[in-house]
PDB file of N, CA and C in Angstrom:
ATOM      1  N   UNK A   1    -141.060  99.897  30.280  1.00  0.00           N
ATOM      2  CA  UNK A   1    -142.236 100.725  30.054  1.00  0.00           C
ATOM      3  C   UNK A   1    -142.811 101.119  31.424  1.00  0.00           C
ATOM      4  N   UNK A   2    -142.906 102.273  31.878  1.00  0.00           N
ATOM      5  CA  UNK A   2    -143.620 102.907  32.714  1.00  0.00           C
ATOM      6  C   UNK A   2    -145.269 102.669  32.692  1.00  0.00           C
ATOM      7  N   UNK A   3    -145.690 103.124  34.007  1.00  0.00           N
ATOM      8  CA  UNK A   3    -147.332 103.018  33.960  1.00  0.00           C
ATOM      9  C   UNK A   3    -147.888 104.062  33.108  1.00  0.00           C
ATOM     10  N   UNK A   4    -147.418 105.038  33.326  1.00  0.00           N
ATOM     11  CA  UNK A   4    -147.980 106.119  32.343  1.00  0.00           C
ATOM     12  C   UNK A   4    -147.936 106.107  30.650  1.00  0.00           C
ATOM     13  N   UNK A   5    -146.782 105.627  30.710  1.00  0.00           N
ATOM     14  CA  UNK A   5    -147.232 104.912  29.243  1.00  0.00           C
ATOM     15  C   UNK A   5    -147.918 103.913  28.662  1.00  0.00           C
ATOM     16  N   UNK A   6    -147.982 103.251  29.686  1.00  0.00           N
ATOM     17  CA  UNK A   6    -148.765 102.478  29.588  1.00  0.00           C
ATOM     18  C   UNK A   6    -150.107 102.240  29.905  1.00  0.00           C
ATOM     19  N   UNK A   7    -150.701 102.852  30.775  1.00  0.00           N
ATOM     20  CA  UNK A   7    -151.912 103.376  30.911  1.00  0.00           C
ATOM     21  C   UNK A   7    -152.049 104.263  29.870  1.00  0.00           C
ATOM     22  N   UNK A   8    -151.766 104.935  28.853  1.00  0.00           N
ATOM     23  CA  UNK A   8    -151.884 106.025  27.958  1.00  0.00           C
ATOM     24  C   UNK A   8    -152.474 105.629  26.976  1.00  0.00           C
ATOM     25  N   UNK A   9    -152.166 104.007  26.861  1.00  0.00           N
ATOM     26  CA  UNK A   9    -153.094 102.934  25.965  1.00  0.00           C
ATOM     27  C   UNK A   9    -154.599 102.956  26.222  1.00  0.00           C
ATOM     28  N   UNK A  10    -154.672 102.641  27.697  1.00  0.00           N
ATOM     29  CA  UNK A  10    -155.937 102.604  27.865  1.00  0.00           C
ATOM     30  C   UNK A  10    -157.277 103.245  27.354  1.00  0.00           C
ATOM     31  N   UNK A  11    -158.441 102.766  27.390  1.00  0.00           N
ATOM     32  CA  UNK A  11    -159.797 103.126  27.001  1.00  0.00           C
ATOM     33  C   UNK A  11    -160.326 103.810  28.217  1.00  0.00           C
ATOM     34  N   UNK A  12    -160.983 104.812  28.429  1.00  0.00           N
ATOM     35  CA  UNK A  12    -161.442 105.318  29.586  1.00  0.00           C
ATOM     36  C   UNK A  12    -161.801 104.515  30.384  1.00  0.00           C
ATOM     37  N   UNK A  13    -162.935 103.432  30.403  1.00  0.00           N
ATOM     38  CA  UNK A  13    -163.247 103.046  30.785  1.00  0.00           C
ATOM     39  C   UNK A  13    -162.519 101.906  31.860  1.00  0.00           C
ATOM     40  N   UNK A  14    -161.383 101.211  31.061  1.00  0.00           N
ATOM     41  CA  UNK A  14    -160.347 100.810  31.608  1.00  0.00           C
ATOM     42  C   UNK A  14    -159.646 101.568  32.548  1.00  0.00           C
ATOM     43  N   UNK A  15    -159.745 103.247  32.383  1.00  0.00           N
ATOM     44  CA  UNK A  15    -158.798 103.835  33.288  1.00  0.00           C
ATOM     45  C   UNK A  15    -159.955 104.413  34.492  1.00  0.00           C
ATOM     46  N   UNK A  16    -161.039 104.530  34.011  1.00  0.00           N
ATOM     47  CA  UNK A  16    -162.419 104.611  35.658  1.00  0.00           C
ATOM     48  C   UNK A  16    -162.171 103.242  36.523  1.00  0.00           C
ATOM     49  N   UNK A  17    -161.977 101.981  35.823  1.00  0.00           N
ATOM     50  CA  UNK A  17    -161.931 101.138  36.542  1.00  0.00           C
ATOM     51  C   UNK A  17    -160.834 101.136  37.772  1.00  0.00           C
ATOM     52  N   UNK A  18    -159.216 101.181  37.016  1.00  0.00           N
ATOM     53  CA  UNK A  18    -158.179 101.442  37.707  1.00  0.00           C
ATOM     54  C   UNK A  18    -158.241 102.278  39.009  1.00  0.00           C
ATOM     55  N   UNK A  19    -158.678 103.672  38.013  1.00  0.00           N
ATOM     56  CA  UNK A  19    -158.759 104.850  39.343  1.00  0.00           C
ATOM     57  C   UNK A  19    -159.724 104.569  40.471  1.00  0.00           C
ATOM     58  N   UNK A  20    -160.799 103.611  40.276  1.00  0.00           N
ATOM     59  CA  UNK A  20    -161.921 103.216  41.647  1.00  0.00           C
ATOM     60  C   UNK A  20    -161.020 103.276  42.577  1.00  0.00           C
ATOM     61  N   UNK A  21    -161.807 103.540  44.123  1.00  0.00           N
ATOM     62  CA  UNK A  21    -161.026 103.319  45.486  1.00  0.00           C
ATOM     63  C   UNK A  21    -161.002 101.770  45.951  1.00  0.00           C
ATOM     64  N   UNK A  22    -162.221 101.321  45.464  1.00  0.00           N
ATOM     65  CA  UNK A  22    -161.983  99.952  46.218  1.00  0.00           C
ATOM     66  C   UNK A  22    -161.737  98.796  44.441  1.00  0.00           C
ATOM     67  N   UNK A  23    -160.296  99.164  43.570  1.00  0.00           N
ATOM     68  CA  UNK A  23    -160.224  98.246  43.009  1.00  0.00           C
ATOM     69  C   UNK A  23    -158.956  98.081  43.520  1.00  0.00           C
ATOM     70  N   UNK A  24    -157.816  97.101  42.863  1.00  0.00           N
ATOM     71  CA  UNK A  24    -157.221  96.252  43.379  1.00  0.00           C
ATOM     72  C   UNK A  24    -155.487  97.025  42.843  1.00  0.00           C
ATOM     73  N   UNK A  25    -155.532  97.730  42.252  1.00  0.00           N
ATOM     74  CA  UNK A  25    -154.542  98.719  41.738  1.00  0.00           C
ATOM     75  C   UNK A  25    -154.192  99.536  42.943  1.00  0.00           C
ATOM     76  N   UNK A  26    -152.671  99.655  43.036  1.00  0.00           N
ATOM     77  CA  UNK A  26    -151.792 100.230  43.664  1.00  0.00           C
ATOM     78  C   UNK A  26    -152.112 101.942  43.987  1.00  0.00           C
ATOM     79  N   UNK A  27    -151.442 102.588  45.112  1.00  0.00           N
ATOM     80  CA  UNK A  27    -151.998 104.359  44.683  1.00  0.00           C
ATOM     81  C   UNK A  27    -151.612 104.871  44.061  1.00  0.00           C
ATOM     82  N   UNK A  28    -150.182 104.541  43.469  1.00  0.00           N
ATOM     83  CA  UNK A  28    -149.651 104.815  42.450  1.00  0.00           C
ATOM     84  C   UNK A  28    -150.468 104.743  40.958  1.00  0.00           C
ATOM     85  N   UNK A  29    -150.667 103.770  41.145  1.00  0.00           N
ATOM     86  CA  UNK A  29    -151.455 103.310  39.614  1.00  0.00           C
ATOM     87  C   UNK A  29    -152.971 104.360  39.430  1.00  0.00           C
ATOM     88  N   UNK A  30    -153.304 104.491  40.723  1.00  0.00           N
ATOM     89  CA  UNK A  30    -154.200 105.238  40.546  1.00  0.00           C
ATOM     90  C   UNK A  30    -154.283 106.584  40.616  1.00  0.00           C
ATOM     91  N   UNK A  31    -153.253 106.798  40.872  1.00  0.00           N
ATOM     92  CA  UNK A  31    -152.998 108.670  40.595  1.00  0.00           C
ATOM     93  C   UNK A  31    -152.698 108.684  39.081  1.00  0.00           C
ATOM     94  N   UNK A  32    -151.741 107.871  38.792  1.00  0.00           N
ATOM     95  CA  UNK A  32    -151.327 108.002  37.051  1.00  0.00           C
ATOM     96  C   UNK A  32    -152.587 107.485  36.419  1.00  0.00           C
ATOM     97  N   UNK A  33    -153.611 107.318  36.572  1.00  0.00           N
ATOM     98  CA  UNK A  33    -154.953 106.528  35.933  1.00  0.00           C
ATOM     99  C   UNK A  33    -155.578 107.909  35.935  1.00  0.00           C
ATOM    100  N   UNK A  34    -156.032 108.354  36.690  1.00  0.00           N
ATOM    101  CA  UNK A  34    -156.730 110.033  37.177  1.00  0.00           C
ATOM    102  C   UNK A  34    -155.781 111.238  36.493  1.00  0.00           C
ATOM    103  N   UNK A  35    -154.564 110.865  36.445  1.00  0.00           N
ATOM    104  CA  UNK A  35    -153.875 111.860  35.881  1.00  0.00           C
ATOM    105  C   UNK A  35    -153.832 111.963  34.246  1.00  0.00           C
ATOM    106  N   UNK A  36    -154.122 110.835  33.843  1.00  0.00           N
ATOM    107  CA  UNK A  36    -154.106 110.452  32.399  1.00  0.00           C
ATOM    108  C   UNK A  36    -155.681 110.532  32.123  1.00  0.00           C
ATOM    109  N   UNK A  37    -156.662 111.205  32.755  1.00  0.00           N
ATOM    110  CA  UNK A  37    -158.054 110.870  32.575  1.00  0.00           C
ATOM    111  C   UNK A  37    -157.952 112.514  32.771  1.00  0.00           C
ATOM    112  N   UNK A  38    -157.686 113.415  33.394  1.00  0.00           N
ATOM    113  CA  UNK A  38    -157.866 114.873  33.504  1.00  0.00           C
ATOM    114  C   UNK A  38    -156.956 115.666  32.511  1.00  0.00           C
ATOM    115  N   UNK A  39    -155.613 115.212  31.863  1.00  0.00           N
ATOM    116  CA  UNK A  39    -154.958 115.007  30.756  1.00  0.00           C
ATOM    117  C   UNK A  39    -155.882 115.289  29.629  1.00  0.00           C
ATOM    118  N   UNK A  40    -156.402 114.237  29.775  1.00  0.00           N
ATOM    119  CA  UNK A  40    -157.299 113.871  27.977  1.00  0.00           C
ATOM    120  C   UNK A  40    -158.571 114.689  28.291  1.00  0.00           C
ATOM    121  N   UNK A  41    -159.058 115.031  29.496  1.00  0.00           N
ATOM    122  CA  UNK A  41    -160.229 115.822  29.469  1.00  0.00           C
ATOM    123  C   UNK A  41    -161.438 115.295  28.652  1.00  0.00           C
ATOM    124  N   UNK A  42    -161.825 114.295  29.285  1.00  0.00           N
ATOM    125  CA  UNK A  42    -162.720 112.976  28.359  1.00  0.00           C
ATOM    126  C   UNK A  42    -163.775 113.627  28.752  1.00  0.00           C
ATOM    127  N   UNK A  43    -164.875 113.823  27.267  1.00  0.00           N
ATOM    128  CA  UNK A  43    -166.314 114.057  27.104  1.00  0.00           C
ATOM    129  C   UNK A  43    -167.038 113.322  27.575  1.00  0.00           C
ATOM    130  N   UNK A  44    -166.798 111.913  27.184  1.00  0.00           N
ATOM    131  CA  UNK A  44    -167.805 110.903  28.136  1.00  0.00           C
ATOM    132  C   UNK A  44    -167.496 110.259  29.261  1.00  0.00           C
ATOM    133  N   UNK A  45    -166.567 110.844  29.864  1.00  0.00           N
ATOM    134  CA  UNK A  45    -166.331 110.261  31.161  1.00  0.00           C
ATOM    135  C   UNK A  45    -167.134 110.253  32.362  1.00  0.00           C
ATOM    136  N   UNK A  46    -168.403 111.488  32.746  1.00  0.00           N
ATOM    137  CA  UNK A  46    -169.678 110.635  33.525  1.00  0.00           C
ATOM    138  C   UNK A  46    -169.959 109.338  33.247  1.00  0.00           C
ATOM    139  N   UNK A  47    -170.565 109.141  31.573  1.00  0.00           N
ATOM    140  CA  UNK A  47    -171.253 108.393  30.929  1.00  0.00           C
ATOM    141  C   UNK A  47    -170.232 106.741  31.731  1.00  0.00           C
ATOM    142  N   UNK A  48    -168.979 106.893  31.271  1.00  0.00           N
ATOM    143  CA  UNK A  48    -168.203 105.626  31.438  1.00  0.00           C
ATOM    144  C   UNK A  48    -168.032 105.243  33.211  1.00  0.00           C
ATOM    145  N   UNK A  49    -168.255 106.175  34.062  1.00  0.00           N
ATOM    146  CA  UNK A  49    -168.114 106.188  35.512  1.00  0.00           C
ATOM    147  C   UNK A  49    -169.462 105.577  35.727  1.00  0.00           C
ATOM    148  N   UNK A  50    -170.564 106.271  35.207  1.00  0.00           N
ATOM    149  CA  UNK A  50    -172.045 105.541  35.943  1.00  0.00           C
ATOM    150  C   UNK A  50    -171.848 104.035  35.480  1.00  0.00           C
ATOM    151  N   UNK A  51    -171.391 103.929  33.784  1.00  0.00           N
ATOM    152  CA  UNK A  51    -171.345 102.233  33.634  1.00  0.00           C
ATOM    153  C   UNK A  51    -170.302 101.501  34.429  1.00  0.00           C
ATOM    154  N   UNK A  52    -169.663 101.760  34.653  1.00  0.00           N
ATOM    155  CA  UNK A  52    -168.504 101.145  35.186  1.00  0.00           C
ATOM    156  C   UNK A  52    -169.578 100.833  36.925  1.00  0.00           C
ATOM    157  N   UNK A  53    -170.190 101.611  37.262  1.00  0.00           N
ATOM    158  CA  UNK A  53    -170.913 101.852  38.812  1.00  0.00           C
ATOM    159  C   UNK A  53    -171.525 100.998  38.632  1.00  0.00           C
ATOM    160  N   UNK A  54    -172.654 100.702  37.479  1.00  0.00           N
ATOM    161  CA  UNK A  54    -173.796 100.080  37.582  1.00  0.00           C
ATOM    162  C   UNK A  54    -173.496  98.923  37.228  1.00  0.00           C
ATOM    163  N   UNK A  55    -171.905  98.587  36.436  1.00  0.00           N
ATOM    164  CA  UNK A  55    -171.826  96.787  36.362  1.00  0.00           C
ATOM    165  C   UNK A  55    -171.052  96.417  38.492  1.00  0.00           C
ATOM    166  N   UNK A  56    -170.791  97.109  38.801  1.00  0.00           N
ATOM    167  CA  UNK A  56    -169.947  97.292  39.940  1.00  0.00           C
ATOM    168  C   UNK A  56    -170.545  96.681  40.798  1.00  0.00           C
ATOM    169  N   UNK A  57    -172.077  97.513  41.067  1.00  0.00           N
ATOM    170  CA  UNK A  57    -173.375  97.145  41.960  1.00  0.00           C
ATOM    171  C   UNK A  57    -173.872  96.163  41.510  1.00  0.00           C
ATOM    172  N   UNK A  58    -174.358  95.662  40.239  1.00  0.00           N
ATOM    173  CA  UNK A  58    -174.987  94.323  39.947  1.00  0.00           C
ATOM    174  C   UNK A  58    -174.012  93.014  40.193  1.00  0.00           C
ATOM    175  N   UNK A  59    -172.305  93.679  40.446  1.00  0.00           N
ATOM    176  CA  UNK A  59    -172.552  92.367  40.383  1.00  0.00           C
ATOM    177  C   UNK A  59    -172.306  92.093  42.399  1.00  0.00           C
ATOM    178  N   UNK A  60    -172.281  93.767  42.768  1.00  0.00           N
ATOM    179  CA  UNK A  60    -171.853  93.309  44.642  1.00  0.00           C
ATOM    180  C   UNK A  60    -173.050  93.308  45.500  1.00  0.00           C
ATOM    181  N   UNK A  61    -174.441  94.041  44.447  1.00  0.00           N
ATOM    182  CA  UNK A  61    -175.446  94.576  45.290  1.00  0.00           C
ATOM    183  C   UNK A  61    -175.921  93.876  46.587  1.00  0.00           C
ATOM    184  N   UNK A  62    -175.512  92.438  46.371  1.00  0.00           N
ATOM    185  CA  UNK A  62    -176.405  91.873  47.706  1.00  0.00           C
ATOM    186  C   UNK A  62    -174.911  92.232  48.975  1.00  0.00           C
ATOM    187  N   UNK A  63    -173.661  91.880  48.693  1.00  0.00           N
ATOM    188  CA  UNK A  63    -173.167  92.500  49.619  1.00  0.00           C
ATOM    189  C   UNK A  63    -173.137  93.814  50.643  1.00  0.00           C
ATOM    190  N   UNK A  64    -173.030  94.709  49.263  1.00  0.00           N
ATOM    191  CA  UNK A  64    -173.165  96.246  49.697  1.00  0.00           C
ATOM    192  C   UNK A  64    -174.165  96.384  50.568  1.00  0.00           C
ATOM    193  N   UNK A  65    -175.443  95.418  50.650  1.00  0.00           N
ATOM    194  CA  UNK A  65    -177.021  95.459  51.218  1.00  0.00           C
ATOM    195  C   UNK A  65    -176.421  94.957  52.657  1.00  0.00           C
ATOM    196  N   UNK A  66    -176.052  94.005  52.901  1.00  0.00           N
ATOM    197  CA  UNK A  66    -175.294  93.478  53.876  1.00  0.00           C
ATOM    198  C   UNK A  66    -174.876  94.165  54.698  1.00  0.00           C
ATOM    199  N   UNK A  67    -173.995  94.439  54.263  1.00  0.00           N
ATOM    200  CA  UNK A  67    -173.136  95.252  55.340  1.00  0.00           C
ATOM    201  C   UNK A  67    -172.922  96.802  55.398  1.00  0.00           C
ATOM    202  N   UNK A  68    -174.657  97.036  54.435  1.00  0.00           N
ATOM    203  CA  UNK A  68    -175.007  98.188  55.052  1.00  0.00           C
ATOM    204  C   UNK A  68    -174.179  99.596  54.943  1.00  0.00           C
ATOM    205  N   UNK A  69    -172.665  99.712  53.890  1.00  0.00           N
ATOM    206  CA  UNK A  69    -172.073 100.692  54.099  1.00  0.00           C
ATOM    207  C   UNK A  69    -172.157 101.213  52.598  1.00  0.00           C
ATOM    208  N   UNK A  70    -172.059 102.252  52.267  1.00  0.00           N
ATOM    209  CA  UNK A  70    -171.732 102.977  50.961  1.00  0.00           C
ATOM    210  C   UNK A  70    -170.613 102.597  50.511  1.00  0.00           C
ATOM    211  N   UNK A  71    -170.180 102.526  49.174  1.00  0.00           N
ATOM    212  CA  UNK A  71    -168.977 102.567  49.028  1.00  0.00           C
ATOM    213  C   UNK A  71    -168.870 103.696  48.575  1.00  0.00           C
ATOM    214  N   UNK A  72    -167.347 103.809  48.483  1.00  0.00           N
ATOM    215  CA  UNK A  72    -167.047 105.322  48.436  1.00  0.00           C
ATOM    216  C   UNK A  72    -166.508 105.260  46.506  1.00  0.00           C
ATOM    217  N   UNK A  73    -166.319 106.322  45.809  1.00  0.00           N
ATOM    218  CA  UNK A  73    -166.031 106.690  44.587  1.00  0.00           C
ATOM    219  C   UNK A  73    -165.236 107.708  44.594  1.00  0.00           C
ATOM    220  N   UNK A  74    -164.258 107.349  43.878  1.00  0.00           N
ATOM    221  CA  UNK A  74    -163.076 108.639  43.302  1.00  0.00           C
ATOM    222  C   UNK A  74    -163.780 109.782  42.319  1.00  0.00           C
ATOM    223  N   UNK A  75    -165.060 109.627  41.675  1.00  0.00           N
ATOM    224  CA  UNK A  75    -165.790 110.471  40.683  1.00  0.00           C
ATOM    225  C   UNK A  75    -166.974 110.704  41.122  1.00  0.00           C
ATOM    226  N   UNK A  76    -167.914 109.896  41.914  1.00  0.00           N
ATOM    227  CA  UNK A  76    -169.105 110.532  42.473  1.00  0.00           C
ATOM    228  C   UNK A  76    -169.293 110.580  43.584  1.00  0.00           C
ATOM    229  N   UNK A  77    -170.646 111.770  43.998  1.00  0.00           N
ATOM    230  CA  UNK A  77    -170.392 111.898  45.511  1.00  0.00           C
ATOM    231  C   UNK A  77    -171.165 110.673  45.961  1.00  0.00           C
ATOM    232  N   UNK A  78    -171.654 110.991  47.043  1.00  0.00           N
ATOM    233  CA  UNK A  78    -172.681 110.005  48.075  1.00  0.00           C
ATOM    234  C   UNK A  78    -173.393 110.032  47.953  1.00  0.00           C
ATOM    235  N   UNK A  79    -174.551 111.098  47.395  1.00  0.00           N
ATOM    236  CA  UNK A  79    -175.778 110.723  46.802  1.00  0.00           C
ATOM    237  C   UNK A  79    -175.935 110.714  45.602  1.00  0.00           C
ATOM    238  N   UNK A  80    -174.982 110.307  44.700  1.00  0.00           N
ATOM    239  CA  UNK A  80    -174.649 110.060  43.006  1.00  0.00           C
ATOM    240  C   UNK A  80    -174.758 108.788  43.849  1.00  0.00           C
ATOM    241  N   UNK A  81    -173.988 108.089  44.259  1.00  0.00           N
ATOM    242  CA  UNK A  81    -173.715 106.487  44.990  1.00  0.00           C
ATOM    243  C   UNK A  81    -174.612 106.414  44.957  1.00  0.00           C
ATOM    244  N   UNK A  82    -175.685 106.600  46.189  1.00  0.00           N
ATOM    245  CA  UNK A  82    -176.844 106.277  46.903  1.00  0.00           C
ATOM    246  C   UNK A  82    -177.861 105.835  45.822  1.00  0.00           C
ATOM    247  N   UNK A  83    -178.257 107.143  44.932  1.00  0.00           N
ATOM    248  CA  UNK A  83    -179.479 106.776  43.660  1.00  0.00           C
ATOM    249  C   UNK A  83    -178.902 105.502  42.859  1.00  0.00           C
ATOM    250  N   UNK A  84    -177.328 105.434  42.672  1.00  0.00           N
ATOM    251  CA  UNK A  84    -177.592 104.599  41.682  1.00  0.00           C
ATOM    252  C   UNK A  84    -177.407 103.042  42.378  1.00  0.00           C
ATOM    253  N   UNK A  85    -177.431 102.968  43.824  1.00  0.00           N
ATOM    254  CA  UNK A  85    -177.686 101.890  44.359  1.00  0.00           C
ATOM    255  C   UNK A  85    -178.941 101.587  44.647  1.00  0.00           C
ATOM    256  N   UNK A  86    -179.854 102.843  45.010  1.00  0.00           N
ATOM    257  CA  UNK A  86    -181.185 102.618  45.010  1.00  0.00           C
ATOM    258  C   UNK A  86    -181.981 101.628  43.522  1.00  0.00           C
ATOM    259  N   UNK A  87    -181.008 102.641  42.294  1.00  0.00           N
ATOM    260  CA  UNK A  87    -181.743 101.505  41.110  1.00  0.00           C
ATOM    261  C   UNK A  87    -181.201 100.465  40.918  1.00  0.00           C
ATOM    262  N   UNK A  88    -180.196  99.922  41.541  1.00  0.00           N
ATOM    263  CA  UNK A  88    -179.199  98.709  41.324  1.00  0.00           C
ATOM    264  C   UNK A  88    -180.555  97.430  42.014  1.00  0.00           C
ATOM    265  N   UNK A  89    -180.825  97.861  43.296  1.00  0.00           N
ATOM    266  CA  UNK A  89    -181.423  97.128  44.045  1.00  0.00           C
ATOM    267  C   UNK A  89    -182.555  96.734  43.652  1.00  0.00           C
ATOM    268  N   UNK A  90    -183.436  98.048  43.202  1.00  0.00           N
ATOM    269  CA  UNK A  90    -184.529  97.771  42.726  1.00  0.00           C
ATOM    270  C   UNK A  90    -184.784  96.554  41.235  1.00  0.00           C
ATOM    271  N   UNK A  91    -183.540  96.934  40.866  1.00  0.00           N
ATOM    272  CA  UNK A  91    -183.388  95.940  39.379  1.00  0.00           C
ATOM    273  C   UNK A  91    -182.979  94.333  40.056  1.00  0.00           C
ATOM    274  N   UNK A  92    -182.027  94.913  40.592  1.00  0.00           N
ATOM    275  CA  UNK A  92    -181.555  93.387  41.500  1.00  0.00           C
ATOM    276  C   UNK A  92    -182.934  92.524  41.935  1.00  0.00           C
ATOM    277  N   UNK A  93    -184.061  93.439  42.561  1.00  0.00           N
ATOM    278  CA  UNK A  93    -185.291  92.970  43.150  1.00  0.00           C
ATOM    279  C   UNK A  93    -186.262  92.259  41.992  1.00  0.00           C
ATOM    280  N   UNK A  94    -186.057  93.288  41.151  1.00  0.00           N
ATOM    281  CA  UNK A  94    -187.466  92.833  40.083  1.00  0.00           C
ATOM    282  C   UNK A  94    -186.424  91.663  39.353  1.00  0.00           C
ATOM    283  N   UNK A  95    -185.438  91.443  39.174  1.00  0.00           N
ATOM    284  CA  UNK A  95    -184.833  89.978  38.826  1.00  0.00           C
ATOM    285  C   UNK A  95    -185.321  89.284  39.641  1.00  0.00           C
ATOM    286  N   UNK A  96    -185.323  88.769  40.812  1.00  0.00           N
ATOM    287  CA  UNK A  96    -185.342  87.812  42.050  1.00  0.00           C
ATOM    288  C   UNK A  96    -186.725  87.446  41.934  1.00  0.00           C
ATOM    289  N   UNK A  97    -187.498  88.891  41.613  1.00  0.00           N
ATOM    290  CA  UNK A  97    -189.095  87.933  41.470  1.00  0.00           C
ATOM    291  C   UNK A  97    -189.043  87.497  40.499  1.00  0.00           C
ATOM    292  N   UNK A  98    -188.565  87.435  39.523  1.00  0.00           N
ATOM    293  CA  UNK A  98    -188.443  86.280  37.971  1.00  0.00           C
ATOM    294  C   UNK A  98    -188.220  84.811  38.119  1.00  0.00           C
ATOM    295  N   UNK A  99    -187.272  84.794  39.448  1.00  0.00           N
ATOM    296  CA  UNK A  99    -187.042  83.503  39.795  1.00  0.00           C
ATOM    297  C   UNK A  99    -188.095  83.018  40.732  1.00  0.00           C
ATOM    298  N   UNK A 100    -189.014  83.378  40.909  1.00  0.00           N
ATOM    299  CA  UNK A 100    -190.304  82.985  42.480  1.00  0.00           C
ATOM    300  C   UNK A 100    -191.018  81.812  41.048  1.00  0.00           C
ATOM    301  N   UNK A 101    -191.485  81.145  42.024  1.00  0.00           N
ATOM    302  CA  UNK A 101    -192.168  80.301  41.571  1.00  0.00           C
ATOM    303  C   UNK A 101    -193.915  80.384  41.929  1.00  0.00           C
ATOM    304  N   UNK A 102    -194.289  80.512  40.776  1.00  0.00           N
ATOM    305  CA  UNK A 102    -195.983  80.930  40.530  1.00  0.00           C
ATOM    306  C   UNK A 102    -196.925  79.748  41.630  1.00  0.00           C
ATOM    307  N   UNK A 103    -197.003  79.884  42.725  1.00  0.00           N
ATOM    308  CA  UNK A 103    -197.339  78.676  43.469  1.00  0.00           C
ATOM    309  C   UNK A 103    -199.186  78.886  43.144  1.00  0.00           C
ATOM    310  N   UNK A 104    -199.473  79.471  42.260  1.00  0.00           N
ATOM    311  CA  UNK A 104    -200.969  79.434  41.995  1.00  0.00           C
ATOM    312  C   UNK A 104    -201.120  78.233  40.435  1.00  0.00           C
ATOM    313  N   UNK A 105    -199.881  78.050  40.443  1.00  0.00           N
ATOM    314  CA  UNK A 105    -200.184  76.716  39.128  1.00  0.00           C
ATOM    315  C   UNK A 105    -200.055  75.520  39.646  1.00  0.00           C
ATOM    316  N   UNK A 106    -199.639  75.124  40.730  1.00  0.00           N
ATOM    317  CA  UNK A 106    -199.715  74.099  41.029  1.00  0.00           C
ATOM    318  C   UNK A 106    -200.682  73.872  42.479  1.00  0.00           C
ATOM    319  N   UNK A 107    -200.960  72.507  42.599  1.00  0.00           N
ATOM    320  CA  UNK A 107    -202.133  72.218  43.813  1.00  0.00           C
ATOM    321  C   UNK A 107    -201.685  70.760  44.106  1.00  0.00           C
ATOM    322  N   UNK A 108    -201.946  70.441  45.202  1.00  0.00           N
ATOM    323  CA  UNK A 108    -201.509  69.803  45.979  1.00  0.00           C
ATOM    324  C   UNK A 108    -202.570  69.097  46.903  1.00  0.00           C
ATOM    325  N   UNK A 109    -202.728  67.710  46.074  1.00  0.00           N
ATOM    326  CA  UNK A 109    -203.972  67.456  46.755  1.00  0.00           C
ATOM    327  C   UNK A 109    -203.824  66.140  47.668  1.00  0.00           C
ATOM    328  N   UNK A 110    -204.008  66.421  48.757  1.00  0.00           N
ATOM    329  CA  UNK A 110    -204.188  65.518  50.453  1.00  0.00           C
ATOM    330  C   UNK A 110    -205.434  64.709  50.459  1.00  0.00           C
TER     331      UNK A 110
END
């Protein structure tokens, strides 16, 4: 069985993943992933690229923050990236204060 047939199985979403630049699939695999995705001419394929982005960033966001670089996307540009790292972070942020601890309930007496 070939990739193309076998990717032909796939769910879009499975095949946004493949086609990413920084996933772990061959270039091969990822031309036949893109080729089988412009093929089918998928209606919701924004829809499945931003989700696929936004589980991507939650789960690298503190890296990506790190070291400060964009990553790059086979489907969106750089400021498609940018906004939806801007809300990655911001969500990432308002989690982190969930974990702070309310230091106005407790007292500490000397």
């Amino acid at each position: 069985m070939n990739l193309k047939n076998k990717f032909s199985t796939y769910k879009t979403d499975e095949l946004v993943e493949i086609a990413e630049l920084h996933s772990d699939y061959t270039i091969e695999a990822k031309k036949i992933a893109i080729q089988i995705l412009e093929e089918k001419k998928i209606e919701d394929l924004s829809e499945n690229v931003e989700k696929y982005w936004m589980n991507y960033l939650k789960e690298n966001i503190k890296s990506i923050l790190i070291n400060k670089e964009i990553p790059k996307s086979q489907f969106l540009n750089k400021e498609e990236v940018k906004t939806l790292i801007k809300e990655s972070f911001l969500k990432w942020k308002e989690d982190q204060e969930l974990y702070e601890i309310d230091t106005t309930k407790y007292w500490a007496v000397f």
